[in-house]
C-alpha atoms as a PDB file:
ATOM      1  CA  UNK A   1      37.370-199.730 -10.785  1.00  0.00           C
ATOM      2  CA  UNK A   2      36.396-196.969 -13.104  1.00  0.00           C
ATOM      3  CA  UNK A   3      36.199-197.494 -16.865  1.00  0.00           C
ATOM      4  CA  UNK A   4      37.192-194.673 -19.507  1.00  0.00           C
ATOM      5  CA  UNK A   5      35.351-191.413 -19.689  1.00  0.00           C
ATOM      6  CA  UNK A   6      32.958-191.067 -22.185  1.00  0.00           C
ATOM      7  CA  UNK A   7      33.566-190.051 -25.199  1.00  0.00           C
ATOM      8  CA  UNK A   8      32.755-186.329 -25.731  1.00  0.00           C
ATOM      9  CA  UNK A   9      29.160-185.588 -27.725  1.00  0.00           C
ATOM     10  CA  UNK A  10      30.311-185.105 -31.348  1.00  0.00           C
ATOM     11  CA  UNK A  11      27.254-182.768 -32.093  1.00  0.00           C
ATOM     12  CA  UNK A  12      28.433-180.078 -28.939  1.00  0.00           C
ATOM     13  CA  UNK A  13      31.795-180.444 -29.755  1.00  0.00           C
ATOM     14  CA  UNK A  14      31.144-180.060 -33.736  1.00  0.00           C
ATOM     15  CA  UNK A  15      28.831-177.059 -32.463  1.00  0.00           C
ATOM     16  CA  UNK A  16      31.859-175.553 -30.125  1.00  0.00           C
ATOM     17  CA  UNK A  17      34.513-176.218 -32.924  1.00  0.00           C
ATOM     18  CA  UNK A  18      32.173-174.174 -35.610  1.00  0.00           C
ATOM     19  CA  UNK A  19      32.492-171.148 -33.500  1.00  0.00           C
ATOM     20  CA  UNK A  20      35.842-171.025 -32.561  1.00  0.00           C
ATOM     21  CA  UNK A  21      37.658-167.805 -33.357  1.00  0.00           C
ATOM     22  CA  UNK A  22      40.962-168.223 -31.315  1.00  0.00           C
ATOM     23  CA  UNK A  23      42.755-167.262 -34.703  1.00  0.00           C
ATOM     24  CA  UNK A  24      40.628-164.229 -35.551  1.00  0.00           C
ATOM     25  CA  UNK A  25      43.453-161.939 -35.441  1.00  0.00           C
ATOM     26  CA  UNK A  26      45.835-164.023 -36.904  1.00  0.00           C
ATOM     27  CA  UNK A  27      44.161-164.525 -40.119  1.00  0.00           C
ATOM     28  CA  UNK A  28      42.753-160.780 -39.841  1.00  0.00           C
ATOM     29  CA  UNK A  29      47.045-160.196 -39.888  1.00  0.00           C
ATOM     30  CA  UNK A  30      47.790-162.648 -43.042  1.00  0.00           C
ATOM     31  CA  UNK A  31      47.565-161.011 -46.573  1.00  0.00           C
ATOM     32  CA  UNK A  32      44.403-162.396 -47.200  1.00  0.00           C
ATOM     33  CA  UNK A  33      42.582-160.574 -44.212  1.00  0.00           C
ATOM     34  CA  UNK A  34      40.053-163.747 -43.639  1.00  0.00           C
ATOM     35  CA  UNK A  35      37.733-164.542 -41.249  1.00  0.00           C
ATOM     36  CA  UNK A  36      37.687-167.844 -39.270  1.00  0.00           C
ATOM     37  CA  UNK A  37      35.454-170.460 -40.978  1.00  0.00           C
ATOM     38  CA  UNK A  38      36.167-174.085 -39.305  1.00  0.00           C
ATOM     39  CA  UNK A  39      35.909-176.682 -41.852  1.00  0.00           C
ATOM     40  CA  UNK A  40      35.682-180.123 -39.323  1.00  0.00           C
ATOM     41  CA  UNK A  41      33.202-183.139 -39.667  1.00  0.00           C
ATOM     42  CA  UNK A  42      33.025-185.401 -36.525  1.00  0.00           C
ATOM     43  CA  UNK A  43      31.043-188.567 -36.486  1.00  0.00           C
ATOM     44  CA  UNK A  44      30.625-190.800 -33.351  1.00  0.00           C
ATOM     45  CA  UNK A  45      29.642-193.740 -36.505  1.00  0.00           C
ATOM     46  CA  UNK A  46      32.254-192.516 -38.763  1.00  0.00           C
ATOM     47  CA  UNK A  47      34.386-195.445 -39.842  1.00  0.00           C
ATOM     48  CA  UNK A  48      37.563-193.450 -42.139  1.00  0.00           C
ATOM     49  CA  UNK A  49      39.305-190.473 -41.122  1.00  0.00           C
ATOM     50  CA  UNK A  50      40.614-188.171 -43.490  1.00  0.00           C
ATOM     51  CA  UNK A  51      43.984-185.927 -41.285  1.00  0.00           C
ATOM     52  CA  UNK A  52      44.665-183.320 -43.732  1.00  0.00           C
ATOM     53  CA  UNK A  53      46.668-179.961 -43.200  1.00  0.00           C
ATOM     54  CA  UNK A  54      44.358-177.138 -43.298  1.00  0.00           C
ATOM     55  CA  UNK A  55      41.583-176.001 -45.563  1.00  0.00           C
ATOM     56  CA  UNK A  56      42.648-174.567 -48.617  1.00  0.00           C
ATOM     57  CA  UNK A  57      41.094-171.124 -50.028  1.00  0.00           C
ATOM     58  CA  UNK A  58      38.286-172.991 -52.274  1.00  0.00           C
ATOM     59  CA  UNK A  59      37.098-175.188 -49.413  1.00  0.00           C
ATOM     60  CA  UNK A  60      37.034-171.689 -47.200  1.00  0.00           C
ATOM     61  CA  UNK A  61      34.504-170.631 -49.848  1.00  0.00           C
ATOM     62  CA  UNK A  62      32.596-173.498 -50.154  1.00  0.00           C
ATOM     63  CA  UNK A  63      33.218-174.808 -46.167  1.00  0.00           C
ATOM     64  CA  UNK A  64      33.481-178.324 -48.203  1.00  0.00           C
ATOM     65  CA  UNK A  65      36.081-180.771 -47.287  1.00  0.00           C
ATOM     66  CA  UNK A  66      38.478-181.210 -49.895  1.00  0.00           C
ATOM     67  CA  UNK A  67      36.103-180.030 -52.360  1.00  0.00           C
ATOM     68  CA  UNK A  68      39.394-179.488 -55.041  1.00  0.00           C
ATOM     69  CA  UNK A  69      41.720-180.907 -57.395  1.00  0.00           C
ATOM     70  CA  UNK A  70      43.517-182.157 -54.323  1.00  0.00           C
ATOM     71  CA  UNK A  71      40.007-183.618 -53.354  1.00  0.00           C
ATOM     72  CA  UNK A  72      39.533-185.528 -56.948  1.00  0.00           C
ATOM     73  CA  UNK A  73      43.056-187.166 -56.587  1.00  0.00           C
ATOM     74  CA  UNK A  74      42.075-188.499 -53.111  1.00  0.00           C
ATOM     75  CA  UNK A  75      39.212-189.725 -53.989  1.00  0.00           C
ATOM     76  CA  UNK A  76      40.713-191.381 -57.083  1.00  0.00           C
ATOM     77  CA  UNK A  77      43.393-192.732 -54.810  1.00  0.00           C
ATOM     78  CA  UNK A  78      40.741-194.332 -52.225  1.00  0.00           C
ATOM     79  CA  UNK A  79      38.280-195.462 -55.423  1.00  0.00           C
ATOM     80  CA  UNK A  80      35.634-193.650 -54.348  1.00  0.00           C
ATOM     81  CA  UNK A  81      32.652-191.224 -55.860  1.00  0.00           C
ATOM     82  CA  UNK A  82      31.481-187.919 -54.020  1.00  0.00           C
ATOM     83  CA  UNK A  83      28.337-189.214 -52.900  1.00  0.00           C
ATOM     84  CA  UNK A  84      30.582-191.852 -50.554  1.00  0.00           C
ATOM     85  CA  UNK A  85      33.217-189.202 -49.767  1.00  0.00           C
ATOM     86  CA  UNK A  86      30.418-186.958 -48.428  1.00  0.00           C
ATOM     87  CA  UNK A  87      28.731-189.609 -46.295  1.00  0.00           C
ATOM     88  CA  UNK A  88      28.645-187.847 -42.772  1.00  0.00           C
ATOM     89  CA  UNK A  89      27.682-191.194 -41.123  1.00  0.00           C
ATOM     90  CA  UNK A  90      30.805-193.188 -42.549  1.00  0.00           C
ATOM     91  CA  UNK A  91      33.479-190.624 -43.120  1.00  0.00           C
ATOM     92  CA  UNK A  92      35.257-187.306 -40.999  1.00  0.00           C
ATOM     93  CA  UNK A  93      37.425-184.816 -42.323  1.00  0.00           C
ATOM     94  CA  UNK A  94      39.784-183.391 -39.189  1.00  0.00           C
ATOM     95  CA  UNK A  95      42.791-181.468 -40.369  1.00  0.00           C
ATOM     96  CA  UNK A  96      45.145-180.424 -38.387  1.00  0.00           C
ATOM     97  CA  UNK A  97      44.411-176.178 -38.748  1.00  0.00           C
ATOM     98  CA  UNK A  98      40.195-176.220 -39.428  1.00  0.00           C
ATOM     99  CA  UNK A  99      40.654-173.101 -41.022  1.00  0.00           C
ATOM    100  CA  UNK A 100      42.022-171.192 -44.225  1.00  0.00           C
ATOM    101  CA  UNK A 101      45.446-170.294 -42.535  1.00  0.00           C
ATOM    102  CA  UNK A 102      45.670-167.610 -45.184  1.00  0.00           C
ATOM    103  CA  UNK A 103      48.706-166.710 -47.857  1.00  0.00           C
ATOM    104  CA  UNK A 104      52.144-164.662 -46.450  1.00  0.00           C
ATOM    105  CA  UNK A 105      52.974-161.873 -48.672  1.00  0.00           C
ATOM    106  CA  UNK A 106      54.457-163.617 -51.701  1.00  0.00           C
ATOM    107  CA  UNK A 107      51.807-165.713 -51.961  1.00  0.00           C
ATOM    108  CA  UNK A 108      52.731-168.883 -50.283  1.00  0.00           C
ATOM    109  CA  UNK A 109      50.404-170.962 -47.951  1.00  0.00           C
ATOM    110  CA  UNK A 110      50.637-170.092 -44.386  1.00  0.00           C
ATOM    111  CA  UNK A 111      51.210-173.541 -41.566  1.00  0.00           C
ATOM    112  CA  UNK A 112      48.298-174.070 -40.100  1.00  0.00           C
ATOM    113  CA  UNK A 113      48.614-172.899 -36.638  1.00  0.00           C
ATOM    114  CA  UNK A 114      49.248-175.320 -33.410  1.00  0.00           C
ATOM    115  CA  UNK A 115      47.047-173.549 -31.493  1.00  0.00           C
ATOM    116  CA  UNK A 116      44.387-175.747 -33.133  1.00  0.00           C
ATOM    117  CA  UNK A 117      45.690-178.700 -32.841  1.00  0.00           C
ATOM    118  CA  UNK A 118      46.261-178.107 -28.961  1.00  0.00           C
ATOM    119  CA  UNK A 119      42.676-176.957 -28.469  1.00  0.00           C
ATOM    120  CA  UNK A 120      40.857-179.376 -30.266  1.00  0.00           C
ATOM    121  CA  UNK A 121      42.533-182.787 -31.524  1.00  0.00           C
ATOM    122  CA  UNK A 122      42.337-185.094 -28.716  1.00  0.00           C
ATOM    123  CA  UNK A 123      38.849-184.435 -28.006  1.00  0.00           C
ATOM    124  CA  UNK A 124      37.486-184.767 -31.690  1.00  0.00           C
ATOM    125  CA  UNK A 125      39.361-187.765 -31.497  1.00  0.00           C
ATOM    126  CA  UNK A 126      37.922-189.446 -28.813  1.00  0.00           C
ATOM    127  CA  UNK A 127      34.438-188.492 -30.217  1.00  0.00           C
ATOM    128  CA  UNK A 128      34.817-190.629 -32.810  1.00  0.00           C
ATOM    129  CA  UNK A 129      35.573-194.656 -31.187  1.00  0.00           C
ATOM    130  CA  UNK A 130      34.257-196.494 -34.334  1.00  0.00           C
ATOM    131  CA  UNK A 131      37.306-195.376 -36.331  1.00  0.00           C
ATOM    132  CA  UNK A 132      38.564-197.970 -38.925  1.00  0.00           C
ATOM    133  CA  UNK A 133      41.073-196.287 -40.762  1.00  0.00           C
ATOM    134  CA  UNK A 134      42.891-192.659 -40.136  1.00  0.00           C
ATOM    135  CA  UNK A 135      44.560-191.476 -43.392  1.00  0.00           C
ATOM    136  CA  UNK A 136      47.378-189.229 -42.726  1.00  0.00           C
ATOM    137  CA  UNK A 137      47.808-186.180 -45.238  1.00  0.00           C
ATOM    138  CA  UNK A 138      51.155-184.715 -45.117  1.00  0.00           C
ATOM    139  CA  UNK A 139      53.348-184.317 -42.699  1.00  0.00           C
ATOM    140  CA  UNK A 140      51.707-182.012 -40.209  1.00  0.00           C
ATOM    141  CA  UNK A 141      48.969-184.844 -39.104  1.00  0.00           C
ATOM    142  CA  UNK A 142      51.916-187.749 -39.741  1.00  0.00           C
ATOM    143  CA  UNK A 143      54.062-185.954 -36.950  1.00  0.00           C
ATOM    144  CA  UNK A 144      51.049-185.362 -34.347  1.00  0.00           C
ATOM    145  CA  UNK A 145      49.583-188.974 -35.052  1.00  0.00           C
ATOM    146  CA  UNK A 146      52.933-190.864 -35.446  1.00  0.00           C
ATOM    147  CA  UNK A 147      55.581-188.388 -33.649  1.00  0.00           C
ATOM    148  CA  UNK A 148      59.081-188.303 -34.687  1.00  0.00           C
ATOM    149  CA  UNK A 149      60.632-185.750 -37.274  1.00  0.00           C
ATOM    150  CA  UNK A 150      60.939-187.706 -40.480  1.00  0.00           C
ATOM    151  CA  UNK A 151      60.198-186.194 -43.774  1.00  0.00           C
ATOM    152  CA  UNK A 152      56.945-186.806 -45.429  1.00  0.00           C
ATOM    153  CA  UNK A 153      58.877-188.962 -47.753  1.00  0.00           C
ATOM    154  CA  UNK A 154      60.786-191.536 -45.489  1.00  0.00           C
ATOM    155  CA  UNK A 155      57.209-191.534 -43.279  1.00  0.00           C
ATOM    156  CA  UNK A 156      55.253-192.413 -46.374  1.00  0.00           C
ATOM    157  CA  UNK A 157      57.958-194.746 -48.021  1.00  0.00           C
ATOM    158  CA  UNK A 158      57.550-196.803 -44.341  1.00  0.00           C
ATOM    159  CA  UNK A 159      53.840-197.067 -45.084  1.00  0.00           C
ATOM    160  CA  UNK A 160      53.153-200.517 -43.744  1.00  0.00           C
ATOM    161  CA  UNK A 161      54.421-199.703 -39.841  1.00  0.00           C
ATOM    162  CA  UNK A 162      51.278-198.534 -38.314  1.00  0.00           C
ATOM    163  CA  UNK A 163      48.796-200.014 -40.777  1.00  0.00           C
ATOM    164  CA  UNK A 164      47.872-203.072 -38.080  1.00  0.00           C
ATOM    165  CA  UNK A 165      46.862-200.543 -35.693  1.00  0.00           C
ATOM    166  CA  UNK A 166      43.494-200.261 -34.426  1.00  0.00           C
ATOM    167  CA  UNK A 167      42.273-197.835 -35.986  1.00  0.00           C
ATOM    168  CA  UNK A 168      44.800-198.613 -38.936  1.00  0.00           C
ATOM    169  CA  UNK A 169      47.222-195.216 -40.048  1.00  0.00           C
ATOM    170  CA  UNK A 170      48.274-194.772 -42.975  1.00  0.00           C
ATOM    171  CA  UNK A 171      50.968-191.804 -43.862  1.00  0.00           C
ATOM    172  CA  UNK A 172      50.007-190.418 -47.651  1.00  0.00           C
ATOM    173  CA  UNK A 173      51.496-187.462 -49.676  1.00  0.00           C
ATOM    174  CA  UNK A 174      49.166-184.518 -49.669  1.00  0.00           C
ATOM    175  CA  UNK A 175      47.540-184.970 -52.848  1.00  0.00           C
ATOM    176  CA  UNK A 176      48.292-181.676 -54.471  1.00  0.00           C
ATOM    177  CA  UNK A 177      49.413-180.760 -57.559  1.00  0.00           C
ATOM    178  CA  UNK A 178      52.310-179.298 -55.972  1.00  0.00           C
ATOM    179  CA  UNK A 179      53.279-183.250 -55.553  1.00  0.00           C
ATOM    180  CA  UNK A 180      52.914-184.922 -59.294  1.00  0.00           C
ATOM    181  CA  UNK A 181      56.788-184.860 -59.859  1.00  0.00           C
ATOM    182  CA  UNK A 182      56.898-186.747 -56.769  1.00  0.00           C
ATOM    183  CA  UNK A 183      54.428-189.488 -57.461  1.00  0.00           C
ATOM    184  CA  UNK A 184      55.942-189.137 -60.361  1.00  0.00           C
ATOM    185  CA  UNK A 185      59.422-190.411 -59.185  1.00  0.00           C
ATOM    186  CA  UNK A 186      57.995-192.723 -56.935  1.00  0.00           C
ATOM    187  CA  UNK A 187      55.596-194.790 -58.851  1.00  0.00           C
ATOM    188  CA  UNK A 188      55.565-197.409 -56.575  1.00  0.00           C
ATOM    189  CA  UNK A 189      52.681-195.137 -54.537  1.00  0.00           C
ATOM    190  CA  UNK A 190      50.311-196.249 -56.838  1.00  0.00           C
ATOM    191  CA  UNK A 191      50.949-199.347 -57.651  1.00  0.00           C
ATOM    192  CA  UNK A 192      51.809-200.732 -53.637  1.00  0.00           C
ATOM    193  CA  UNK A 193      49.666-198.177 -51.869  1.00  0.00           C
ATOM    194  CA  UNK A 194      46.558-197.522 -53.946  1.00  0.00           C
ATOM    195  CA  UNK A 195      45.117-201.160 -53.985  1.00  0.00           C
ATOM    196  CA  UNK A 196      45.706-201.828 -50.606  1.00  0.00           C
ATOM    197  CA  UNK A 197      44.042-198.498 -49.403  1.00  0.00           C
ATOM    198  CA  UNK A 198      40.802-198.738 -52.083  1.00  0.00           C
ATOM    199  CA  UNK A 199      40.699-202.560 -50.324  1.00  0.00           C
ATOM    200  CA  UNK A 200      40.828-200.995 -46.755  1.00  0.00           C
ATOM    201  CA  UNK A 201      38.379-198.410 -47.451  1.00  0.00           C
ATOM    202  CA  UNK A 202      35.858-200.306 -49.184  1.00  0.00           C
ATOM    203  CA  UNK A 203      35.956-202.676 -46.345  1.00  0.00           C
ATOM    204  CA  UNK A 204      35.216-200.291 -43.402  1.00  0.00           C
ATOM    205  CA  UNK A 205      32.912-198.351 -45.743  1.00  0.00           C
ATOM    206  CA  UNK A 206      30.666-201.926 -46.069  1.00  0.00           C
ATOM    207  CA  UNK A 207      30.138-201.875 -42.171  1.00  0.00           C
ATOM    208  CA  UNK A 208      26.804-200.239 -41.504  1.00  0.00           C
ATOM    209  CA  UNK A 209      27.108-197.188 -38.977  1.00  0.00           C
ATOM    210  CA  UNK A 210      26.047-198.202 -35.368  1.00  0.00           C
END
């Protein structure tokens, strides 16, 4: 009997992924006029996944994962420091558009497209067995990791449903600004959520990579 195919080479794929322009024209069409620039870290040691949305228009400057306000909230939320956040060996950052899906014309941040999603997902995720712990960002990743059509907030509120998994998932607000009146509102975030994910993390982060 045959086992499972390998997993895909995270260092081609990451290689293939970095060149992809399937969205040239799309983003060429958006107000901003950008140019694909795939913002994906893959790890075949990597221990925490971070399943965002799509890069915002800093990190398509910088080509720095949450490298933002939205990144200093998250890592406040998982208790951790840039240099650990950063750690290519321990951590991956695969969101759900790679690139800068650009700004419509009043301003307003585009979806990142499915076409990325479709191409891509399932094999970055198979490149990377050793995963520990997938944090869900919003409710783009939460619908293609979890399925179903719930709203970020029910999804989030039900937090504990898919946290003995293996690898564990756990659905989180995007940490934008856009969402302070919400954690706001719903303090108990914080004070349920936050321990229990700085615990998780710190946990998978003390494994040394394979």
């Amino acid at each position: 009997m045959s086992g499972p195919p390998p997993a895909p080479d995270a260092e081609d794929l990451l290689s293939r992924i970095s060149a992809c322009r399937l969205c040239a024209d799309r983003f060429a069409a958006t107000a901003t006029a950008h140019d694909p620039r795939p913002v994906a870290w893959i790890s075949p040691t990597a221990r925490i996944l971070v399943a965002g949305q799509a890069p915002g228009a800093r990190v398509q400057e910088s080509g720095l994962p949450f490298d933002d306000a939205s990144g200093d909230r998250l890592r406040g939320w998982m208790g951790l420091g840039r240099e650990a956040f950063y750690d290519r060996a321990r951590m991956a950052f695969l969101p759900m558009g790679f690139c800068f899906p650009g700004y419509d014309a009043k301003g307003s941040d585009l979806p990142p497209p499915a076409l990325c999603a479709r191409t891509w997902r399932a094999q970055a995720m198979a490149a990377m067995p050793r995963l520990s712990l997938v944090l869900l960002v919003g409710g783009h990743a939460q619908r293609w990791h979890l399925g179903g059509k719930r709203s970020v907030a029910e999804t989030v509120r039900d937090w504990r449903a898919n946290t003995g998994k293996t690898p564990a998932l756990l659905p989180m607000p995007h940490p934008s600004w856009r969402n302070t009146a919400w954690l706001r509102r719903n303090p108990w975030f914080e004070e349920e959520v936050t321990p229990w994910l700085r615990a998780r993390v710190a946990e998978a982060l003390a494994e040394a990579p394979a």
